[in-house]
Each structure stands twice: as C-alpha cells, then as structure tokens.
N, C-alpha and C. Protein backbone atom coordinates (compact mmCIF):
# COMPACT_ATOMS: atom_id res chain seq x y z
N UNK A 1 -13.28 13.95 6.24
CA UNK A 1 -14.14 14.36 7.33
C UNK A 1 -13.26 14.83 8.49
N UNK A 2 -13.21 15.84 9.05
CA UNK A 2 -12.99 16.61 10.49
C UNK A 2 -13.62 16.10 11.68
N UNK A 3 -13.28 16.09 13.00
CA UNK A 3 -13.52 15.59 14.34
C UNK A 3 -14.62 16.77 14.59
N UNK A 4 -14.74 17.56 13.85
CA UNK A 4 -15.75 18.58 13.78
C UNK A 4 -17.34 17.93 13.58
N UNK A 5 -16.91 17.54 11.91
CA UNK A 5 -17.88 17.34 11.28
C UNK A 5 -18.26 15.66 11.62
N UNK A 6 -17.24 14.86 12.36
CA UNK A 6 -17.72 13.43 12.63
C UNK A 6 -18.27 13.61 14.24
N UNK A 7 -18.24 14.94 14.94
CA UNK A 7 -19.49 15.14 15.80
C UNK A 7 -20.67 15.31 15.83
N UNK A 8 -20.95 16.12 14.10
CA UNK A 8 -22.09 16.20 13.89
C UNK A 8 -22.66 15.50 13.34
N UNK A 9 -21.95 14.55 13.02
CA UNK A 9 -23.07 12.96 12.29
C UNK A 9 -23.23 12.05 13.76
N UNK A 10 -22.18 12.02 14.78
CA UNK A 10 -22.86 11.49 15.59
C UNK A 10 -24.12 11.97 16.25
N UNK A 11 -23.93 13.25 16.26
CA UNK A 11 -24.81 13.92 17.12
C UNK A 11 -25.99 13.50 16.62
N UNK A 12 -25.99 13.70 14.97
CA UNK A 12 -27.62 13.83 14.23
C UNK A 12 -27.95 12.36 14.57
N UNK A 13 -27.37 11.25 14.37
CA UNK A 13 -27.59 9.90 13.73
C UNK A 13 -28.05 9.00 14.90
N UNK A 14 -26.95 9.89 16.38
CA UNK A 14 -27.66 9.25 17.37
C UNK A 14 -28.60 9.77 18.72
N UNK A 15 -28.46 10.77 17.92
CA UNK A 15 -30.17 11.94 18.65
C UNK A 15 -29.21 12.03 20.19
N UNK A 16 -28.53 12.62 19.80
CA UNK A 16 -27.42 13.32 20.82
C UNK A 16 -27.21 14.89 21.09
N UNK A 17 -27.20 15.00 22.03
CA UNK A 17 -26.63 16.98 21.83
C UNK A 17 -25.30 17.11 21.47
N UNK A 18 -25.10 17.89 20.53
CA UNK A 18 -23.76 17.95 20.03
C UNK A 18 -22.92 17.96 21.23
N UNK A 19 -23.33 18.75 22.54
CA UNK A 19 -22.48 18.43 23.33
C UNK A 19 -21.96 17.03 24.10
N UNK A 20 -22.55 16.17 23.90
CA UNK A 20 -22.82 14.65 24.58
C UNK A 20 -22.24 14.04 23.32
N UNK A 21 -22.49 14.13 21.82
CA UNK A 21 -21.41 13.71 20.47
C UNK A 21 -20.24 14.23 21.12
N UNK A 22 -19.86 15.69 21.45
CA UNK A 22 -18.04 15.75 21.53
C UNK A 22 -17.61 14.82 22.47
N UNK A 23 -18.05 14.76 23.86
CA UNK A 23 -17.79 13.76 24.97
C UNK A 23 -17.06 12.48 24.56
N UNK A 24 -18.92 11.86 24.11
CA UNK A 24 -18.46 10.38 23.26
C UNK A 24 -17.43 10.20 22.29
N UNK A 25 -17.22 11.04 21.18
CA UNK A 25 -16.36 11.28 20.41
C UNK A 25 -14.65 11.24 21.16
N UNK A 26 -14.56 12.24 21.98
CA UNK A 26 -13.59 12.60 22.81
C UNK A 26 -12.93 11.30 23.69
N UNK A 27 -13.92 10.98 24.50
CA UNK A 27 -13.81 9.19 25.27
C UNK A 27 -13.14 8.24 24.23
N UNK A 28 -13.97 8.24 22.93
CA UNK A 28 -13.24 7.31 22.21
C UNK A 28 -11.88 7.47 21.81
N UNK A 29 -11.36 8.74 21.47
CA UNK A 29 -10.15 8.46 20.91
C UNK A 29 -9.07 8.51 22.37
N UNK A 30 -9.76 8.93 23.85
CA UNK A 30 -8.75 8.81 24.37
C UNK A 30 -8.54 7.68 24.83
N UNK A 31 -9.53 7.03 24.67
CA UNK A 31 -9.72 5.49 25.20
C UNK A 31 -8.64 4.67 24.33
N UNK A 32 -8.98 4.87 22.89
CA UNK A 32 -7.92 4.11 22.07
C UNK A 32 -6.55 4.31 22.17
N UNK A 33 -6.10 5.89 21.86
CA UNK A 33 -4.66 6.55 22.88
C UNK A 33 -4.37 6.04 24.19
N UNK A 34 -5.16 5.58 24.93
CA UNK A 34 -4.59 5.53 26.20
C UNK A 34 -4.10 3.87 26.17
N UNK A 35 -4.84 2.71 25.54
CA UNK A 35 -4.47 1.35 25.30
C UNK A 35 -3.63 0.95 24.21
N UNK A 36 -3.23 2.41 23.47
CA UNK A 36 -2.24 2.44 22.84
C UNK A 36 -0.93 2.39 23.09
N UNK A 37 -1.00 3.48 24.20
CA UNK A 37 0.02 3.40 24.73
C UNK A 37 0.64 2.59 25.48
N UNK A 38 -0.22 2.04 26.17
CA UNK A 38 0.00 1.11 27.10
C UNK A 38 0.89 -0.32 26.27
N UNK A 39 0.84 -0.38 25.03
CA UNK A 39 1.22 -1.33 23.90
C UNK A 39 0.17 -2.60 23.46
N UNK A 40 -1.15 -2.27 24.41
CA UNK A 40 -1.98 -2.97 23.41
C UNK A 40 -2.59 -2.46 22.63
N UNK A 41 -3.63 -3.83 22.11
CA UNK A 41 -4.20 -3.37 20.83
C UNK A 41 -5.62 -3.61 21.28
N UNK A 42 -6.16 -2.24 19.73
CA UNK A 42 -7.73 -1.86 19.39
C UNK A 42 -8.65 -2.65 19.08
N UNK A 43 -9.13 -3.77 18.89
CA UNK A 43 -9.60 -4.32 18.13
C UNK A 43 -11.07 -4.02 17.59
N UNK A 44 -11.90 -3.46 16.59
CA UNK A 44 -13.00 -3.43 16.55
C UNK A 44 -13.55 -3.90 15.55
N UNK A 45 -14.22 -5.04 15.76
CA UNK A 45 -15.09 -6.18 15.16
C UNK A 45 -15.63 -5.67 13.69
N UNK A 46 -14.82 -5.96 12.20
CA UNK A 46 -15.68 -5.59 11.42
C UNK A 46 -14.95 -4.20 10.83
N UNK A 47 -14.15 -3.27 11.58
CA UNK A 47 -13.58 -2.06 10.71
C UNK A 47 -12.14 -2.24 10.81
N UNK A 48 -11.51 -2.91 12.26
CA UNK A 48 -10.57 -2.75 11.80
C UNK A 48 -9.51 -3.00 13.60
N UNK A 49 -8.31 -3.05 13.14
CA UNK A 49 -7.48 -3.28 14.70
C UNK A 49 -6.51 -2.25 14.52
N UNK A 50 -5.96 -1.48 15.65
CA UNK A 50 -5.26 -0.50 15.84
C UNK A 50 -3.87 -1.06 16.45
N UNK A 51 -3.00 -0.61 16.52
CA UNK A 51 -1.52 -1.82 17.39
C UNK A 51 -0.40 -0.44 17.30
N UNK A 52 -0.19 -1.03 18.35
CA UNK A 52 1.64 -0.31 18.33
C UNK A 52 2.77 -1.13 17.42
N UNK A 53 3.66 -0.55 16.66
CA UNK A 53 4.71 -1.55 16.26
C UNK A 53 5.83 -0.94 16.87
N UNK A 54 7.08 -1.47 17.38
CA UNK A 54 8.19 -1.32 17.81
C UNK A 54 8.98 -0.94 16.18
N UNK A 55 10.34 0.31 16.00
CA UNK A 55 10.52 0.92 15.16
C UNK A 55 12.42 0.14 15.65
N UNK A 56 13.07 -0.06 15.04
CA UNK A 56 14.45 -0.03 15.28
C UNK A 56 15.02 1.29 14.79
N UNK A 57 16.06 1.60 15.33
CA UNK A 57 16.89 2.82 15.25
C UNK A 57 17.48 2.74 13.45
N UNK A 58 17.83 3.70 13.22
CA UNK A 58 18.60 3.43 11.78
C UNK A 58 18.90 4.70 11.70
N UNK A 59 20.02 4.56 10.78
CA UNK A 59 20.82 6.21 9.76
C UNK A 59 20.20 5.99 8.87
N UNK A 60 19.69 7.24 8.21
CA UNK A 60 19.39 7.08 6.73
C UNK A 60 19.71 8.72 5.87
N UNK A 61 19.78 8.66 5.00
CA UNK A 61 20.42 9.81 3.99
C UNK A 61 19.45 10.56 3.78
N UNK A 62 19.69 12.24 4.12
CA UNK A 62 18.45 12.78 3.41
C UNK A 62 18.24 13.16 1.92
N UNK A 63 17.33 12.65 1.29
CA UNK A 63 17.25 12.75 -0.46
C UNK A 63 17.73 13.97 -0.85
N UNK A 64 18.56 14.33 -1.72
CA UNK A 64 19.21 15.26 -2.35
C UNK A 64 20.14 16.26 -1.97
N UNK A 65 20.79 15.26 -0.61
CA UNK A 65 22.03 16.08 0.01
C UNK A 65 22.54 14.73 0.11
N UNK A 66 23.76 14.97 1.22
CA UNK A 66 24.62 13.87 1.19
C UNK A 66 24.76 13.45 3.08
N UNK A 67 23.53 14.15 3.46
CA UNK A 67 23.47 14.29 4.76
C UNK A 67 22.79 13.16 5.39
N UNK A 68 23.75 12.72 6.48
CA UNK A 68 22.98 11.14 7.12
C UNK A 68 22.24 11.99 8.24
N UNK A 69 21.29 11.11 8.55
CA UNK A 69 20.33 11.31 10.52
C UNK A 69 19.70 9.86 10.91
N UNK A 70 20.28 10.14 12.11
CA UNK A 70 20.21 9.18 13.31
C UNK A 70 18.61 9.01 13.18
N UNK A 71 17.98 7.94 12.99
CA UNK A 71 16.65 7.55 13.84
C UNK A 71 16.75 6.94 14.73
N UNK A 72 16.36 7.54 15.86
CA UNK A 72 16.09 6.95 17.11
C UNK A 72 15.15 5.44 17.28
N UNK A 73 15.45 4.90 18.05
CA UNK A 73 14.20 3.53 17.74
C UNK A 73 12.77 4.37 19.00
N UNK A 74 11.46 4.18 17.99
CA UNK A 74 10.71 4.66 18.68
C UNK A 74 9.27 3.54 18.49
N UNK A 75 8.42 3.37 19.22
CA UNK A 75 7.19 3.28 18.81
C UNK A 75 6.24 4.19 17.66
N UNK A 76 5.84 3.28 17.44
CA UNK A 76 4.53 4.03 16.45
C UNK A 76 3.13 3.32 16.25
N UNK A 77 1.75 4.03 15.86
CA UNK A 77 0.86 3.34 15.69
C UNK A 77 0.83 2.52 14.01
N UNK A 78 -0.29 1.86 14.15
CA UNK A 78 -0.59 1.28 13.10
C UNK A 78 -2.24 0.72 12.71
N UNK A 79 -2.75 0.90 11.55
CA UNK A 79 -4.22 0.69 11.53
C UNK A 79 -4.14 -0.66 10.32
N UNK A 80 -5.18 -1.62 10.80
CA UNK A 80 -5.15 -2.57 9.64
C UNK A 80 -7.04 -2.68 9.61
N UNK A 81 -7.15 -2.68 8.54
CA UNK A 81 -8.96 -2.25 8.35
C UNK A 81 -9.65 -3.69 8.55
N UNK A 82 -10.56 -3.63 8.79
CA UNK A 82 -10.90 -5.30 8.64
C UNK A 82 -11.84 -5.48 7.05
N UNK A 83 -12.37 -6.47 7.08
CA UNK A 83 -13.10 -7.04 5.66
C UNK A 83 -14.47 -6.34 5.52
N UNK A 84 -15.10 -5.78 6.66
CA UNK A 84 -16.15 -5.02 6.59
C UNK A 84 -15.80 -3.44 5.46
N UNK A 85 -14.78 -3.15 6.49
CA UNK A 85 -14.47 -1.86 6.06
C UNK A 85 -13.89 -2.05 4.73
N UNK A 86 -13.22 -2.43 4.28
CA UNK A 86 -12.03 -2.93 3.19
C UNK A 86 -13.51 -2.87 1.92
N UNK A 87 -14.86 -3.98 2.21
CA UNK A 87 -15.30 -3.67 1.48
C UNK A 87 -15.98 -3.17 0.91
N UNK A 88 -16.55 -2.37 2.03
CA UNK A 88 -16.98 -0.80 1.92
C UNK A 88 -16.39 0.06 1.24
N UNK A 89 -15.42 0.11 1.05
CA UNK A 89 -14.56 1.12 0.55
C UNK A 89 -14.26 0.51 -1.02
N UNK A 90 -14.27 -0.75 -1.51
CA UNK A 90 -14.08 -1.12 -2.34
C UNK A 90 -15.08 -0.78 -3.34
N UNK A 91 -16.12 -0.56 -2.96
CA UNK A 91 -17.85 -0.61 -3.44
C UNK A 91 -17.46 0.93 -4.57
C-alpha cells in the first residue's frame, strides 16, 4: 500500500475529505518523526512500538572486492509489531 492509497482508505472509512485524510495522515507520520528524533519512543497499543537504536561505528568489507568502509556510528529507527498485529498477519 502507498501513502497515496492509505489516504484513501482513511478518507473512505472515516467519512473524511481526502483532503482532511492527507492532513491526518501527514500529522501522523510527522508526529512519530518528530518523537523519533527526539530519541523517544512510539508506542501504539496493540500494533506495535517504534524506537531509535544507537548504531556503533565499524569497518566492514565490501562483498566481492577487497575494499574496507568506515561506518560512521549513527542512529537509526526500529519497528517491533505488537501481538495484535503479529496476529493479524499470521491469519
């Protein structure tokens, strides 16, 4: 599914104008980006928690040369689903 097409199920499902789905749509992910960044976490009851993990620096070889590169230590996100979702998807 596309941020396209998950506007238009909000829109239909919650008797929204597609324009008022992009908004809401829009709010949410900057809402989650923005407490992302900040280094907390997502939590939403039932699908799932969102988190930053801290990355350590490392060399590593690129596959089928003999060439090392520096990783920088960086942040990154991370999604862990909860038992709702998990068994939804299992079904």
């Amino acid at each position: 599914m596309t941020k396209k097409q998950l506007i238009e199920q909000v829109a239909r499902k919650a008797h929204l104008t597609k324009k008022g789905a992009t908004e809401a749509v829009d709010v949410f992910l900057n809402e989650v980006g923005r407490v992302l960044a900040k280094g907390e976490k997502v939590v939403l009851s039932g699908f799932g928690t969102f988190r930053v993990i801290s990355m350590k620096g490392k060399t590593v070889k690129i596959p089928g040369t003999d060439k090392m590169v520096t990783i920088k230590p960086h942040r990154s996100p991370r999604f862990t689903p909860g038992k709702r979702l998990k068994r939804q998807v299992i079904r």
